[in-house]
Protein backbone atom coordinates (compact mmCIF):
# COMPACT_ATOMS: atom_id res chain seq x y z
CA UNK A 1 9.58 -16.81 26.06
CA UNK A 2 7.58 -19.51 27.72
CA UNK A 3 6.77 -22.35 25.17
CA UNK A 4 3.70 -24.66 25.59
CA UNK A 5 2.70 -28.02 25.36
CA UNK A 6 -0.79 -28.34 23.76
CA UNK A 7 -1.45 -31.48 24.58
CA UNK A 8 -1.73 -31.47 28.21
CA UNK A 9 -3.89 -28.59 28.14
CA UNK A 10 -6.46 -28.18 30.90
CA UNK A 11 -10.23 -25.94 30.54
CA UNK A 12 -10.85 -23.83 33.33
CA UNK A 13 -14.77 -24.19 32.97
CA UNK A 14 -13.84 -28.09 33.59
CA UNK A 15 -11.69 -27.44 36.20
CA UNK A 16 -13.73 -24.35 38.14
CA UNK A 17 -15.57 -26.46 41.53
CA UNK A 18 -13.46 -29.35 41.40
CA UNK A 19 -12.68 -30.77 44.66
CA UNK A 20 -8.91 -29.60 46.44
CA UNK A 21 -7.27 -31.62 48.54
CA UNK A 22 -4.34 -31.24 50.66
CA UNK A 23 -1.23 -32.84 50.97
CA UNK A 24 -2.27 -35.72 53.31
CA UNK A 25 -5.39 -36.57 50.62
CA UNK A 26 -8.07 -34.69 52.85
CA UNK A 27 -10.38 -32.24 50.88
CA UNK A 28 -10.05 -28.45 51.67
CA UNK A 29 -12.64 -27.55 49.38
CA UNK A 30 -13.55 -26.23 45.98
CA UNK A 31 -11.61 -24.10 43.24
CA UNK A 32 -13.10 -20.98 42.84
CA UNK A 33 -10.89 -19.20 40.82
CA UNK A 34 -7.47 -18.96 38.80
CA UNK A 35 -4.79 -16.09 39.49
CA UNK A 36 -1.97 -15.26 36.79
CA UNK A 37 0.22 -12.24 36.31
CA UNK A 38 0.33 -11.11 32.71
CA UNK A 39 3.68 -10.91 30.93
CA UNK A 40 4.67 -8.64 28.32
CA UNK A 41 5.57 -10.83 25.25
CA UNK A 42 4.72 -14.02 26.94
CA UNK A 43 1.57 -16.27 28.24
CA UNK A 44 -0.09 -14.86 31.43
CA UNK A 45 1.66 -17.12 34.37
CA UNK A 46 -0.57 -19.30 36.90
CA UNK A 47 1.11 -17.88 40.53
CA UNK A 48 -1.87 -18.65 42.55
CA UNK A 49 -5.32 -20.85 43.55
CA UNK A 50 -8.45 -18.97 45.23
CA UNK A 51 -10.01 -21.62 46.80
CA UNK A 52 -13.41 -22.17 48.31
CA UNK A 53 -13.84 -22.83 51.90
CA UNK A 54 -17.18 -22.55 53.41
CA UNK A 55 -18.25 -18.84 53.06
CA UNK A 56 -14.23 -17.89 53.02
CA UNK A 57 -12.02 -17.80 50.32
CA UNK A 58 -8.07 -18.86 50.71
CA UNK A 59 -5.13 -18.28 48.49
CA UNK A 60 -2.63 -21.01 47.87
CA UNK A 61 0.56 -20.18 45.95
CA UNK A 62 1.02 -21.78 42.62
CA UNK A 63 4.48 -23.48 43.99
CA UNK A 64 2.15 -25.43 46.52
CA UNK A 65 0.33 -26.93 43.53
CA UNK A 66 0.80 -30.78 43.46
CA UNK A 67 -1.91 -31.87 40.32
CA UNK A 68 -3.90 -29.63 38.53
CA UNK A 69 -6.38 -32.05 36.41
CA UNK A 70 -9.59 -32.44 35.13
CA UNK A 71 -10.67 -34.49 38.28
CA UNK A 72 -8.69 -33.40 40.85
CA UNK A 73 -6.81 -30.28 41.78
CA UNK A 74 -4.33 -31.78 44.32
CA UNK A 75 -2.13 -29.24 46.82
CA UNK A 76 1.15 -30.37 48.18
CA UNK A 77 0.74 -28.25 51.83
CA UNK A 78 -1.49 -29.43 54.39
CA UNK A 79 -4.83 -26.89 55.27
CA UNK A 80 -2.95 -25.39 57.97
CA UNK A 81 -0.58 -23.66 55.77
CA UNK A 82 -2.50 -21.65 53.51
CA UNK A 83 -4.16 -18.00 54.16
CA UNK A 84 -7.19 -15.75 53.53
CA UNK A 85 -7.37 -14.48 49.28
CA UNK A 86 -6.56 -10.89 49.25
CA UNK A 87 -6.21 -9.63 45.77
CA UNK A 88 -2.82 -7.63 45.48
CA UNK A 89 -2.39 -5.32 42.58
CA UNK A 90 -1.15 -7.23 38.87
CA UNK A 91 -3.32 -10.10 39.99
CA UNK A 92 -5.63 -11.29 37.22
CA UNK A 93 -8.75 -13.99 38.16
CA UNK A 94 -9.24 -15.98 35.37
CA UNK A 95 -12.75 -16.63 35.93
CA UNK A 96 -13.48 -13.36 37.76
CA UNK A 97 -11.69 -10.88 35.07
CA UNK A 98 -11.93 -13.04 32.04
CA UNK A 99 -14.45 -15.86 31.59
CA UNK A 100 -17.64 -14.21 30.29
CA UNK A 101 -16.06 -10.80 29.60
CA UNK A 102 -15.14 -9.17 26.29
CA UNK A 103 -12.18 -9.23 24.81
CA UNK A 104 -10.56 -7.57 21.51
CA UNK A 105 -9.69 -9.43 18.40
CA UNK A 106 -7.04 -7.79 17.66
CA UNK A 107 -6.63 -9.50 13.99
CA UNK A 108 -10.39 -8.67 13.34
CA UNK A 109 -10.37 -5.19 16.00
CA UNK A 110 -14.02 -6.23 17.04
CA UNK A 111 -14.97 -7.45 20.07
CA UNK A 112 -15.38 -11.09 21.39
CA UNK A 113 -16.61 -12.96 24.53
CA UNK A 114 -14.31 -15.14 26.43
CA UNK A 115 -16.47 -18.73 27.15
CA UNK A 116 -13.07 -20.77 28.33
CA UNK A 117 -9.67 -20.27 29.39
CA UNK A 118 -7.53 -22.81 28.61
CA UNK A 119 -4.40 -23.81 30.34
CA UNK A 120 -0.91 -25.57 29.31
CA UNK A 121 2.27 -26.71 31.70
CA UNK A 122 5.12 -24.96 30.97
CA UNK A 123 8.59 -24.72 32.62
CA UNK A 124 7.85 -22.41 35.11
CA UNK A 125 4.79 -24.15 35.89
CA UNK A 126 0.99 -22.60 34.35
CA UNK A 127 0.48 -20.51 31.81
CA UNK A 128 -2.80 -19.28 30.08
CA UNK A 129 -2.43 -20.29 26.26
CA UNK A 130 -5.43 -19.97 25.04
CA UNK A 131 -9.25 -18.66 24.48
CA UNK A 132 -12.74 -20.00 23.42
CA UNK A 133 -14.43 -16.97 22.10
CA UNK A 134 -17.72 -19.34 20.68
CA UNK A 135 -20.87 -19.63 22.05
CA UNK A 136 -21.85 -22.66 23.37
CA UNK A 137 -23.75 -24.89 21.67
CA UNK A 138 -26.49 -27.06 23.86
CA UNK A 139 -26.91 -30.30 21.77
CA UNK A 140 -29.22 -31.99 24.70
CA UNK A 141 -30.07 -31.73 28.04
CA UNK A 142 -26.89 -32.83 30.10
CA UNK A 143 -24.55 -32.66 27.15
CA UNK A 144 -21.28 -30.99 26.23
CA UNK A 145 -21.07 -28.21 24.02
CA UNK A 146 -19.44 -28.73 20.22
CA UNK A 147 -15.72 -28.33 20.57
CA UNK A 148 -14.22 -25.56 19.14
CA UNK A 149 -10.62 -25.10 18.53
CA UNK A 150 -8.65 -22.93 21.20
CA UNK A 151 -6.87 -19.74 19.55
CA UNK A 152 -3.57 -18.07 21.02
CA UNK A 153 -4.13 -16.09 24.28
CA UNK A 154 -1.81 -13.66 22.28
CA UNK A 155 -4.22 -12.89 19.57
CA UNK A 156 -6.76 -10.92 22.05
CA UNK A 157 -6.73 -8.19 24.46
CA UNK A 158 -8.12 -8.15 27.96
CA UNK A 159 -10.19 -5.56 28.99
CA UNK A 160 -10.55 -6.40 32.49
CA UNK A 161 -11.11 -3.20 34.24
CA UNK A 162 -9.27 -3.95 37.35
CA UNK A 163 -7.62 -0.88 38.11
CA UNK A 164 -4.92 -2.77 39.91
CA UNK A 165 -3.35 -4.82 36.55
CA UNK A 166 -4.53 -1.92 34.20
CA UNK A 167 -0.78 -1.30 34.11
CA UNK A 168 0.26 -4.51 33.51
CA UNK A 169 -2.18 -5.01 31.11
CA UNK A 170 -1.09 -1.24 28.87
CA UNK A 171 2.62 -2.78 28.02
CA UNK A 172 1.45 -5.36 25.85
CA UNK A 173 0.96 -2.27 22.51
CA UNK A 174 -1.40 -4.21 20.97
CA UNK A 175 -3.69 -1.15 20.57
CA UNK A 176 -1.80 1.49 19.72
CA UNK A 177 -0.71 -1.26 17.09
CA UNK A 178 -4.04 -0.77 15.19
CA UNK A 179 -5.28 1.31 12.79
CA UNK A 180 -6.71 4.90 14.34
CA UNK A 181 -10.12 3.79 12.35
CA UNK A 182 -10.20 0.20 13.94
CA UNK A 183 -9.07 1.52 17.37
CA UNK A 184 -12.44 4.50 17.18
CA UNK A 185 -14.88 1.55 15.73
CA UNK A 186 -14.10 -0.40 19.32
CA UNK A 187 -14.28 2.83 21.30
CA UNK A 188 -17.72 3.18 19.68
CA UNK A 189 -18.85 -0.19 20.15
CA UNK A 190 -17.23 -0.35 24.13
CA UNK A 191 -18.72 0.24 27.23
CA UNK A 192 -17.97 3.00 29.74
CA UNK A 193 -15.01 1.43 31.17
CA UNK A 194 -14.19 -0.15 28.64
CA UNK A 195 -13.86 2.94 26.80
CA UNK A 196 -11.76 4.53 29.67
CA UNK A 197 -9.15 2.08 29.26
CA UNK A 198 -9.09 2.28 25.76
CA UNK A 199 -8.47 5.91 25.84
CA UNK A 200 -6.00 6.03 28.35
CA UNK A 201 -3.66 3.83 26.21
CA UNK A 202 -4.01 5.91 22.99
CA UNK A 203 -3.54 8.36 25.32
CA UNK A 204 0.04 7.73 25.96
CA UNK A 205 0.33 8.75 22.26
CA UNK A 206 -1.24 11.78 21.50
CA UNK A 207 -0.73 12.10 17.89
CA UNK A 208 -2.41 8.07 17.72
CA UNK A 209 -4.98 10.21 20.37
CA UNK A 210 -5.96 12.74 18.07
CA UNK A 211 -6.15 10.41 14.92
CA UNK A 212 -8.43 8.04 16.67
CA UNK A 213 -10.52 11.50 17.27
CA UNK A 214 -10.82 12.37 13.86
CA UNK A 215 -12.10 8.67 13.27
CA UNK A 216 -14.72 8.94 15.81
CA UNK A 217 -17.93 9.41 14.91
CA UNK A 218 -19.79 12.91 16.41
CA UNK A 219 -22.01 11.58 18.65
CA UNK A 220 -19.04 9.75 20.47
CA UNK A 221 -16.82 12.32 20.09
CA UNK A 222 -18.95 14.62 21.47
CA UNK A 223 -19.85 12.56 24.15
CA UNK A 224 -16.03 11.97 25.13
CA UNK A 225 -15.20 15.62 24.86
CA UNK A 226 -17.76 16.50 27.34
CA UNK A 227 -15.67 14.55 29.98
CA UNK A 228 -12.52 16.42 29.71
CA UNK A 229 -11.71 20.24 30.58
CA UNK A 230 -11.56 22.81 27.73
CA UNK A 231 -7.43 22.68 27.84
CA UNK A 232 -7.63 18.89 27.19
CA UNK A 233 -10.02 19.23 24.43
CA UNK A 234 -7.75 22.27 22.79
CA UNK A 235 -4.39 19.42 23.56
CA UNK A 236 -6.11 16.89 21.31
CA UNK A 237 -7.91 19.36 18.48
CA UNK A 238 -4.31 21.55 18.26
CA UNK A 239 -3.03 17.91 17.22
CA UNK A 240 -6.29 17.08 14.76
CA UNK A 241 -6.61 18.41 10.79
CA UNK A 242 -7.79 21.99 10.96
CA UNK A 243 -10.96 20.59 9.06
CA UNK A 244 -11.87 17.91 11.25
CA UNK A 245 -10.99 20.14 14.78
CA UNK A 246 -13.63 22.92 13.35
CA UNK A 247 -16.10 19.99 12.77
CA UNK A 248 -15.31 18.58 16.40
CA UNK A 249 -15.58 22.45 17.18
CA UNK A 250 -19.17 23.31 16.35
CA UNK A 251 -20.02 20.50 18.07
CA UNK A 252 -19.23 21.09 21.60
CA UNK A 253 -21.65 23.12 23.28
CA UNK A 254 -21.71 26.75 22.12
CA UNK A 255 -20.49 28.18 25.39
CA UNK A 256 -17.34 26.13 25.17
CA UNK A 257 -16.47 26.95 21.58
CA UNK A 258 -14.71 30.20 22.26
CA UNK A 259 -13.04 29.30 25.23
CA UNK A 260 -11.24 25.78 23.52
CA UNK A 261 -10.70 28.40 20.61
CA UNK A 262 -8.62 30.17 22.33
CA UNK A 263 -6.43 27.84 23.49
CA UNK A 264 -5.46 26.48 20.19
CA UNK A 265 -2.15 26.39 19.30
CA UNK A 266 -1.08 29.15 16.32
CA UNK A 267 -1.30 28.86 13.30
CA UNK A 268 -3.74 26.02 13.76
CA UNK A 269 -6.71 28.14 15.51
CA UNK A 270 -6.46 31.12 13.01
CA UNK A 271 -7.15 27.88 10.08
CA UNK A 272 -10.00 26.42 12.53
CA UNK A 273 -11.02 29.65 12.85
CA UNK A 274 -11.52 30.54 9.29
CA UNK A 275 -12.76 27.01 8.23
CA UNK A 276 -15.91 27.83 11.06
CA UNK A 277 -16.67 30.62 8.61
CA UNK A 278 -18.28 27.59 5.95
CA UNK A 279 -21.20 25.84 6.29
CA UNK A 280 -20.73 21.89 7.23
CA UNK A 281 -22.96 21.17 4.07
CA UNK A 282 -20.48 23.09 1.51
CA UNK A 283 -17.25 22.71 -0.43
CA UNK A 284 -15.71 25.09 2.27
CA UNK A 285 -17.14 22.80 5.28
CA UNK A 286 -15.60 19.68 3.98
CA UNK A 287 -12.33 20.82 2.56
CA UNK A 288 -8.84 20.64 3.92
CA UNK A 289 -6.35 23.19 4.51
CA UNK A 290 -3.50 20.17 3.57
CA UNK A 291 -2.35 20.14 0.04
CA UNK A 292 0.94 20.71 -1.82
CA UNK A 293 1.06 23.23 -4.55
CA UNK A 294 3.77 24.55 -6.43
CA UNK A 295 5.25 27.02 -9.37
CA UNK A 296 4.14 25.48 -12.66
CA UNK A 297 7.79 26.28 -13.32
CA UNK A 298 9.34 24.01 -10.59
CA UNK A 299 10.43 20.20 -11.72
CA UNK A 300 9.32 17.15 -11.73
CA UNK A 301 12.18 16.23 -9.24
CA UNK A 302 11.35 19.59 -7.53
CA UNK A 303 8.04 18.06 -6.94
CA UNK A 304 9.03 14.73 -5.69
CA UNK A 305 11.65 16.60 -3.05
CA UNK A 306 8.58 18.58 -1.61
CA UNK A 307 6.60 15.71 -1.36
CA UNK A 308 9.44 13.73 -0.02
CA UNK A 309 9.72 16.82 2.65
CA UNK A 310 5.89 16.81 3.36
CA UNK A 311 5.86 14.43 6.43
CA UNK A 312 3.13 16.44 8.03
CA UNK A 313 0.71 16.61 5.73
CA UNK A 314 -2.52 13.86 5.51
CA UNK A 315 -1.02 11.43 2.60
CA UNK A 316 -4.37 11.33 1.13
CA UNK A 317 -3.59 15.49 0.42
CA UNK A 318 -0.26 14.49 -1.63
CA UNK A 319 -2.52 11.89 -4.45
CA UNK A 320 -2.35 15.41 -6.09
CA UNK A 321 -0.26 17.83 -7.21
CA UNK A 322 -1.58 21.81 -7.53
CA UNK A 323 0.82 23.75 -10.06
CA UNK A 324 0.41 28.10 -9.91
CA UNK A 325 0.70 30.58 -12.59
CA UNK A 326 3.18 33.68 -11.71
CA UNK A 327 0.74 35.88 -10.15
CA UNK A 328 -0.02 32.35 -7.65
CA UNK A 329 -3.50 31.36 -9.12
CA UNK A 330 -4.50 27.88 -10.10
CA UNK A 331 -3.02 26.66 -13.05
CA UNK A 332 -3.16 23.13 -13.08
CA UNK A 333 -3.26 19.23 -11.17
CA UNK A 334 -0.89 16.64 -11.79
CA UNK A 335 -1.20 13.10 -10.01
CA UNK A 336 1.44 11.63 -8.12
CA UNK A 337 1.82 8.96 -10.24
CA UNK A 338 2.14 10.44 -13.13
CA UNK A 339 4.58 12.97 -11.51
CA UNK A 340 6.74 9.48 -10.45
CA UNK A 341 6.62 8.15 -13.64
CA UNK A 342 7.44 11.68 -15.69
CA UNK A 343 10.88 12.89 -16.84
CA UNK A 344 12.71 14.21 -13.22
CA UNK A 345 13.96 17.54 -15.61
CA UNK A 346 10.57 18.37 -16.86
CA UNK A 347 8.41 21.26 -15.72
CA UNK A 348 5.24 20.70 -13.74
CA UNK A 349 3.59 22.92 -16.16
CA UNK A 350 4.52 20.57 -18.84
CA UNK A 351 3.19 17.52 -18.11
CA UNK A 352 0.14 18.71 -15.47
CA UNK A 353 -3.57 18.59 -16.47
CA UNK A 354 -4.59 22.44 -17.39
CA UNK A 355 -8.40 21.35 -17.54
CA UNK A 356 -9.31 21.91 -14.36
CA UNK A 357 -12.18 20.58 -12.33
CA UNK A 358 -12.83 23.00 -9.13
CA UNK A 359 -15.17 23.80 -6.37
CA UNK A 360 -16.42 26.79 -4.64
CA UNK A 361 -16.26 27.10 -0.93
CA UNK A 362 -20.24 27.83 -1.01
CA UNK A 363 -20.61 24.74 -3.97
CA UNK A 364 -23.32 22.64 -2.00
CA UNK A 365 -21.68 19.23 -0.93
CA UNK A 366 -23.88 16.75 -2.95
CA UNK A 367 -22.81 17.90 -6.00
CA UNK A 368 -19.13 18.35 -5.16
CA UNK A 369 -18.95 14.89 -4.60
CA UNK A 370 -20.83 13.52 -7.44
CA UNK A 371 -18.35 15.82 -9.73
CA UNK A 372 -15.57 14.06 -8.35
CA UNK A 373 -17.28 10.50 -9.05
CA UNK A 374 -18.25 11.44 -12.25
CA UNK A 375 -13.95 12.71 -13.00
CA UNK A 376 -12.56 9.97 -11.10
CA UNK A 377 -10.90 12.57 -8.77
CA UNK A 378 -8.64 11.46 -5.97
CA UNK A 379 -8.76 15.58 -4.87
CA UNK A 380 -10.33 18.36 -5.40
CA UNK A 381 -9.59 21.36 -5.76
CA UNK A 382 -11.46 24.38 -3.40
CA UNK A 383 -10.58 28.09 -4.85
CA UNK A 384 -11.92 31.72 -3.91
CA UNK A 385 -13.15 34.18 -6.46
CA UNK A 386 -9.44 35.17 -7.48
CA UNK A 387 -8.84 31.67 -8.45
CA UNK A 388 -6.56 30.83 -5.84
CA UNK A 389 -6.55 27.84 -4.04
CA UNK A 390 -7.22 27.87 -0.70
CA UNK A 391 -8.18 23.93 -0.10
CA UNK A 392 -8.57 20.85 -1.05
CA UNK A 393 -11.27 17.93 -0.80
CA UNK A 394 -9.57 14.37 -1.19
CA UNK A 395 -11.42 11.00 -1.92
CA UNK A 396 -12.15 10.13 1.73
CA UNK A 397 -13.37 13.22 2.78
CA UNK A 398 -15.94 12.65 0.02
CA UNK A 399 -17.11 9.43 0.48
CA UNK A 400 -17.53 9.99 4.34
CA UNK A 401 -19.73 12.62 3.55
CA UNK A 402 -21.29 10.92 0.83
CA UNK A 403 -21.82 7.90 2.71
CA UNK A 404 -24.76 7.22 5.39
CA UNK A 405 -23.45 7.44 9.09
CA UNK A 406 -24.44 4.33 10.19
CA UNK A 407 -23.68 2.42 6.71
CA UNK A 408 -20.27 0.44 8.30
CA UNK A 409 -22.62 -0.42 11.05
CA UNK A 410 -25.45 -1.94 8.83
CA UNK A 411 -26.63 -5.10 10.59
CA UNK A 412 -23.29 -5.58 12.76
CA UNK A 413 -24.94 -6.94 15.79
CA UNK A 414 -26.80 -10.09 13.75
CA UNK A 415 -23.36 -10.95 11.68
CA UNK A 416 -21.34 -10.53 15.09
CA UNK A 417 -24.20 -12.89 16.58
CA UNK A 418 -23.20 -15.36 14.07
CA UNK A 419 -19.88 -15.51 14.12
CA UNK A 420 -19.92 -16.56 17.60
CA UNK A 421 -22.32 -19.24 16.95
């Protein structure tokens, strides 16, 4: 891994137009641009110099680079020996594809703007080290801007859009590396191509795929559905909770429910299917079909095997344990950490809570979730007319619906605006 040497570092907004000269000390022209390869792992390397001649631009190999200073850029071939730029694919223009483009901070998952690139000498000759993501700061007509410390090249992601390094660029797994929540907030807040190469890296990972989904608002889901064909919507809801696919569902365009329907994967459609059966704005429209529940006569250690076994289900749906009578109706709750902390031999009928605190599937959705504020529930139980359970409303289900849509977007552009500042 290349190791650099902060102390000769070089800007590229200093060194952008400064004069190149050849070899014998005559001057070719101006630096236009920067080209590096990126490197998994490692600092992108400097392999070449676009260089302004007249109306033409020439490339000149980074081995042919003599001095690269804040001056001077000085080659070590004459004129004669360079060529015309043609950009192959895996190039990267520093200036072109990064310099006043957004980036992702990948330690905050929000997105930046690159105002300098800066550059260190390494042993294999250039690398790219390191980014200014603050906004300049005029202090007076002719002046430099306040200096802001550089921060690690490695702490951002590109989003160049230049189809030709796009695979390159997907090795480095910095986004599948965040959180499906963070990784939908930056889909939300990118732009069209941005988005498309955000979404063909999660992509590559279609459980990661459908989790970002389900974090999605419905405006942008919708909007990213209605790019794809009704089997690739059916691929990424047959991988979604049957709660949030029959959300997603109902709000494609009516003529396209049925069809993506279809194509769902059993048992998962015949769930969707009945969950479409509840109104959005009910116990029944915001529960889910995950939840563990067991004989009020199993154990303790019983329990803890079962949840130990439950590597499919939401872990949000295992806060809560559901214990049945004989004849398999609701008997009781007992919280996973009480159930770690009981007696491994004891029954879950002995130690669960028999004073139970349920919801209809037609219980209106405002007061479901104030019930489980005023119990301090981390689920909730849904149950038919029988008393059976048939699903369950955890914590985050209620305070997504209890909380405004655009409430984690309050004010985001001004505190963004002042970050950079």
């Amino acid at each position: 891994m290349t190791t650099a040497a902060p102390t000769a570092t070089q800007s590229l907004s200093t060194l952008l137009r400064q004069p190149v000269t050849d070899v014998d000390g005559h001057r070719m022209g101006t630096l236009a641009d920067l080209i590096v390869r990126l490197r998994h792992g490692d600092y992108p390397l400097l392999t070449g110099l676009v260089v302004a001649v007249g109306n033409t631009r020439v490339f000149v190999a980074a081995t042919n680079l003599a001095a690269l200073e804040s001056t001077r850029v000085q080659l070590a071939v004459s004129t004669g020996d360079v060529g015309e730029f043609r950009r192959r694919d895996g190039e990267v223009l520093l200036s072109e594809d990064v310099l006043g483009h957004r980036l992702i901070d990948v330690s905050r998952a929000a997105f930046v703007k690159a105002y300098d690139v800066h550059l260190t000498p390494v042993l294999d000759g250039w690398a790219a080290t390191g980014l200014d993501v603050h906004r300049r700061r005029w202090l007076s007509l002719g002046s430099r801007h306040a200096a802001h410390p550089q921060r690690d090249w490695k702490d951002f992601e590109p989003l160049i859009g230049h189809a030709g390094s796009a695979q390159i660029r997907a090795v480095t797994g910095r986004i599948p590396a965040l959180k499906p929540a963070q990784i939908a907030d930056i889909i939300e807040e990118a732009t069209g191509n941005e988005q498309n190469e955000l979404l063909a890296e999660v992509h590559k990972d279609p459980e990661l795929e459908a989790d970002v989904f389900e974090e999605l608002d419905e405006d942008s889901q919708s909007e990213l559905f209605r790019d794809r064909t009704d089997a690739e919507v059916a691929e990424v809801l047959g991988r979604m909770q049957a709660d949030d696919a029959a959300d997603a569902l109902m709000d494609l365009p009516q003529e396209r429910r049925s069809p993506v329907l279809d194509l769902l994967p059993e048992p998962h459609r015949a769930v969707v299917h009945r969950l479409l059966g509840y109104h959005g704005l009910t116990a029944g429209g915001l529960m889910g079909t995950d939840f563990l529940a067991l004989p009020s006569t199993a154990t303790i250690a019983d329990a803890l095997t079962a949840v130990r076994g439950a590597s499919l289900l939401q872990p949000q749906a295992l806060s809560v344990i559901y214990t049945l009578a004989p004849d398999g109706k609701l008997e009781g709750t007992l919280s996973l950490v009480h159930a770690v902390q009981a007696d491994p031999a004891t029954t879950l009928g002995e130690v669960a809570d028999h004073d139970l605190v349920c919801a209809s599937p037609g219980d209106d959705v405002i007061d479901v979730t104030t019930r489980m504020a005023d119990f301090n529930l981390l689920a909730m139980p849904v149950i038919a007319e029988d008393r059976r359970i048939i699903g369950s409303i955890t914590v985050d289900d209620a305070l997504e619906a209890a909380i405004p849509d655009d409430w984690s977007r309050r004010e985001s552009n001004h505190h963004e605006t002042g970050r950079e500042g």
